[in-house]
C-alpha atoms as a PDB file:
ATOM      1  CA  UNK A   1      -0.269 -49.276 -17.986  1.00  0.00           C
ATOM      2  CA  UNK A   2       3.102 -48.199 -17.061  1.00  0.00           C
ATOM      3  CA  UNK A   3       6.061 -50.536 -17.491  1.00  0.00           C
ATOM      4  CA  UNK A   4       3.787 -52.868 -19.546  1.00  0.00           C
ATOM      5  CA  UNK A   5       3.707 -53.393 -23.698  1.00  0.00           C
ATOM      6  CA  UNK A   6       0.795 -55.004 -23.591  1.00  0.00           C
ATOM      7  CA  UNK A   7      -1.420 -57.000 -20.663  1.00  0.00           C
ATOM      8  CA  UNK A   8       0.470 -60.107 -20.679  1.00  0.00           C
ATOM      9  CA  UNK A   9       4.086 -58.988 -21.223  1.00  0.00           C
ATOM     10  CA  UNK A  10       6.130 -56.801 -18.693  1.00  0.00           C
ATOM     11  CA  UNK A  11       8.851 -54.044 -20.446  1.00  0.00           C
ATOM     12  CA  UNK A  12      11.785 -54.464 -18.072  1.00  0.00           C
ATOM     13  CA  UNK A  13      13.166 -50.872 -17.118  1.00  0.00           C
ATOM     14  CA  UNK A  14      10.386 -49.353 -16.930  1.00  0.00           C
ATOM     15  CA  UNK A  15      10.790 -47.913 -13.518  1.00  0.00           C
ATOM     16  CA  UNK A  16      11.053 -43.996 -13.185  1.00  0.00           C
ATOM     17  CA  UNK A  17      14.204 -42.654 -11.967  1.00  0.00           C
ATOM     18  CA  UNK A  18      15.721 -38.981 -11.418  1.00  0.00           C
ATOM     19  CA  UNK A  19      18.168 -37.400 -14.202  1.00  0.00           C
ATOM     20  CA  UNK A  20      20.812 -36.813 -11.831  1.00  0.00           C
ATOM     21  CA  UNK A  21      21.539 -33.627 -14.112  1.00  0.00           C
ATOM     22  CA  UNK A  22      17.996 -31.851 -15.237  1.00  0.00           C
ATOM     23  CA  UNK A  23      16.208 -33.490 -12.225  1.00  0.00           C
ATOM     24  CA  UNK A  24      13.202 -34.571 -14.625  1.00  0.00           C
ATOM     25  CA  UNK A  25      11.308 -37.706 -13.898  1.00  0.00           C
ATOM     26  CA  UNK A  26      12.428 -39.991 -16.617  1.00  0.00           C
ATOM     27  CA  UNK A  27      12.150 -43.716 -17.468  1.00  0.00           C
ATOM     28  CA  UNK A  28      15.027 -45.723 -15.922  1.00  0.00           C
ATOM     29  CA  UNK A  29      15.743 -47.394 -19.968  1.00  0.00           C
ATOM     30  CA  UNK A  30      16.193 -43.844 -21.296  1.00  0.00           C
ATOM     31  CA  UNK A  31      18.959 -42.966 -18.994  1.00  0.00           C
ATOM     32  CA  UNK A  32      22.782 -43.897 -19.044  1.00  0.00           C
ATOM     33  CA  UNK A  33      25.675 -43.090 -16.347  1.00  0.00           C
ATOM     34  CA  UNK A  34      28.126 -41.078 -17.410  1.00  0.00           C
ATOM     35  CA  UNK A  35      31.518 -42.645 -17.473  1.00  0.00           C
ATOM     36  CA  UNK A  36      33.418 -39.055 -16.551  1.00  0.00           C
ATOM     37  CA  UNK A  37      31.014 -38.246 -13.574  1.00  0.00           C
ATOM     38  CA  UNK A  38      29.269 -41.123 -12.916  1.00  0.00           C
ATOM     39  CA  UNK A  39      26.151 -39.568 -12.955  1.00  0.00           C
ATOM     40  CA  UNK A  40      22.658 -41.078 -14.184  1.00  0.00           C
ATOM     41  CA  UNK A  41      21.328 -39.022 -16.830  1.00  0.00           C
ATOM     42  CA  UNK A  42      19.103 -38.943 -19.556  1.00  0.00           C
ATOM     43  CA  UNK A  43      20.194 -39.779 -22.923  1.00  0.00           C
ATOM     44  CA  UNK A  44      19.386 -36.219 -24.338  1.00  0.00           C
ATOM     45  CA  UNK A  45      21.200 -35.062 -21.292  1.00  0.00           C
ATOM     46  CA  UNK A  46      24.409 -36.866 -21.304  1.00  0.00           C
ATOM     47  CA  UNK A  47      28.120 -34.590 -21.706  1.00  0.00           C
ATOM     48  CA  UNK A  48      30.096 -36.601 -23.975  1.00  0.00           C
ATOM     49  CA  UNK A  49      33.934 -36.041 -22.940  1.00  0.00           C
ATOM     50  CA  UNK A  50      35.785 -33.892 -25.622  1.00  0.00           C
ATOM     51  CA  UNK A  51      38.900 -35.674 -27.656  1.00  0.00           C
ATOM     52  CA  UNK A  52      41.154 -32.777 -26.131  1.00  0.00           C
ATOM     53  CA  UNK A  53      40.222 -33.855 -22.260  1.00  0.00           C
ATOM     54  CA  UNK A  54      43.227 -36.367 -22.909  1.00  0.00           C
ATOM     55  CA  UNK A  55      45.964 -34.569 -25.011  1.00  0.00           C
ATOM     56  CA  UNK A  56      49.185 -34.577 -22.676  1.00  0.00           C
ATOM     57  CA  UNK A  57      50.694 -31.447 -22.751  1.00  0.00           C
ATOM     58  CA  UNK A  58      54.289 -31.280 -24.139  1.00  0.00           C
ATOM     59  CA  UNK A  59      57.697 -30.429 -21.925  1.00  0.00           C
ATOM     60  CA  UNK A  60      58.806 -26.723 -23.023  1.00  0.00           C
ATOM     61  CA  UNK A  61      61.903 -25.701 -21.986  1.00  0.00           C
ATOM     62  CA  UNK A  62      61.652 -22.154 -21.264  1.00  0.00           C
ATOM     63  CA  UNK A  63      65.519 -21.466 -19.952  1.00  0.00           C
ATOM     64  CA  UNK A  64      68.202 -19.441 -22.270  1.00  0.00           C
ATOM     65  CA  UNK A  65      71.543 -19.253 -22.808  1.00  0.00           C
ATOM     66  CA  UNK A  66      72.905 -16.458 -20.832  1.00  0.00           C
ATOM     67  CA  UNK A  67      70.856 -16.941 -17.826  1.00  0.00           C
ATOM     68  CA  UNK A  68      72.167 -14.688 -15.248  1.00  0.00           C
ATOM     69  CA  UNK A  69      70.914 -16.743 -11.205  1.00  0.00           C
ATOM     70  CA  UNK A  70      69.003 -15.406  -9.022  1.00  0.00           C
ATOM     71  CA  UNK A  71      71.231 -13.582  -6.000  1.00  0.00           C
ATOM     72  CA  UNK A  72      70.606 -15.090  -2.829  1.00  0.00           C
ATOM     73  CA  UNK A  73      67.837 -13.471  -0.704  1.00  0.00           C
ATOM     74  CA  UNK A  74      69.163 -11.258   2.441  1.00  0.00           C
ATOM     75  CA  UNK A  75      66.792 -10.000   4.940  1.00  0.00           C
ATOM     76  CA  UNK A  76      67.597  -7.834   7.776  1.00  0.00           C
ATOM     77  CA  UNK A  77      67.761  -7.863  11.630  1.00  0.00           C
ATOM     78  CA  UNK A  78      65.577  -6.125  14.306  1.00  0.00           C
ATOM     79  CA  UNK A  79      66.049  -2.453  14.543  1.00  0.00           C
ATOM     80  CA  UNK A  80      68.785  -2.719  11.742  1.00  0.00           C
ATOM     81  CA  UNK A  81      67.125  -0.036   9.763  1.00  0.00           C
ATOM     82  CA  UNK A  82      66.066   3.419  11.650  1.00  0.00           C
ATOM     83  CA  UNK A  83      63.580   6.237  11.006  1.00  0.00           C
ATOM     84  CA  UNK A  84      66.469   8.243   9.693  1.00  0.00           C
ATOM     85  CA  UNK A  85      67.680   6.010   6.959  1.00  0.00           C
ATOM     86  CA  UNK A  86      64.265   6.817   5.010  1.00  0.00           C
END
């Protein structure tokens, strides 16, 4: 019998539920939820996060000495520029 060690004693999870990631029918005690995507998931399915998912990156400072600014931008007017000037 399903859900049952023995005639007299009931196995508690032993309800079938879907792996929200292979969609197989598995065992509701076999599965976990993910703590990343809060999915329910098999135990042979389950992503663990990486250690370099939560590195900060570090502050670079990419300006140097010298630095010439940028010139302001100038646009022109209606019919300021003719089929001649070309």
């Amino acid at each position: 019998m399903a859900g049952y060690k023995n005639a007299n004693e009931y196995e508690d999870g032993g309800g079938y539920v879907l792996c929200q990631r292979s969609g197989y029918k598995v065992r509701r005690k076999d599965t976990v939820i993910e703590s990343r995507t809060r999915l329910r998931v098999h135990k042979d399915w389950v992503d663990p996060e990486h250690p370099q998912d939560h590195i900060r990156a570090k502050r670079d400072k990419q300006t140097f000495r010298g630095r010439v600014p940028e010139p302001p931008d100038r646009f022109l007017d209606i019919n300021q520029v003719k089929a001649e000037d070309f």
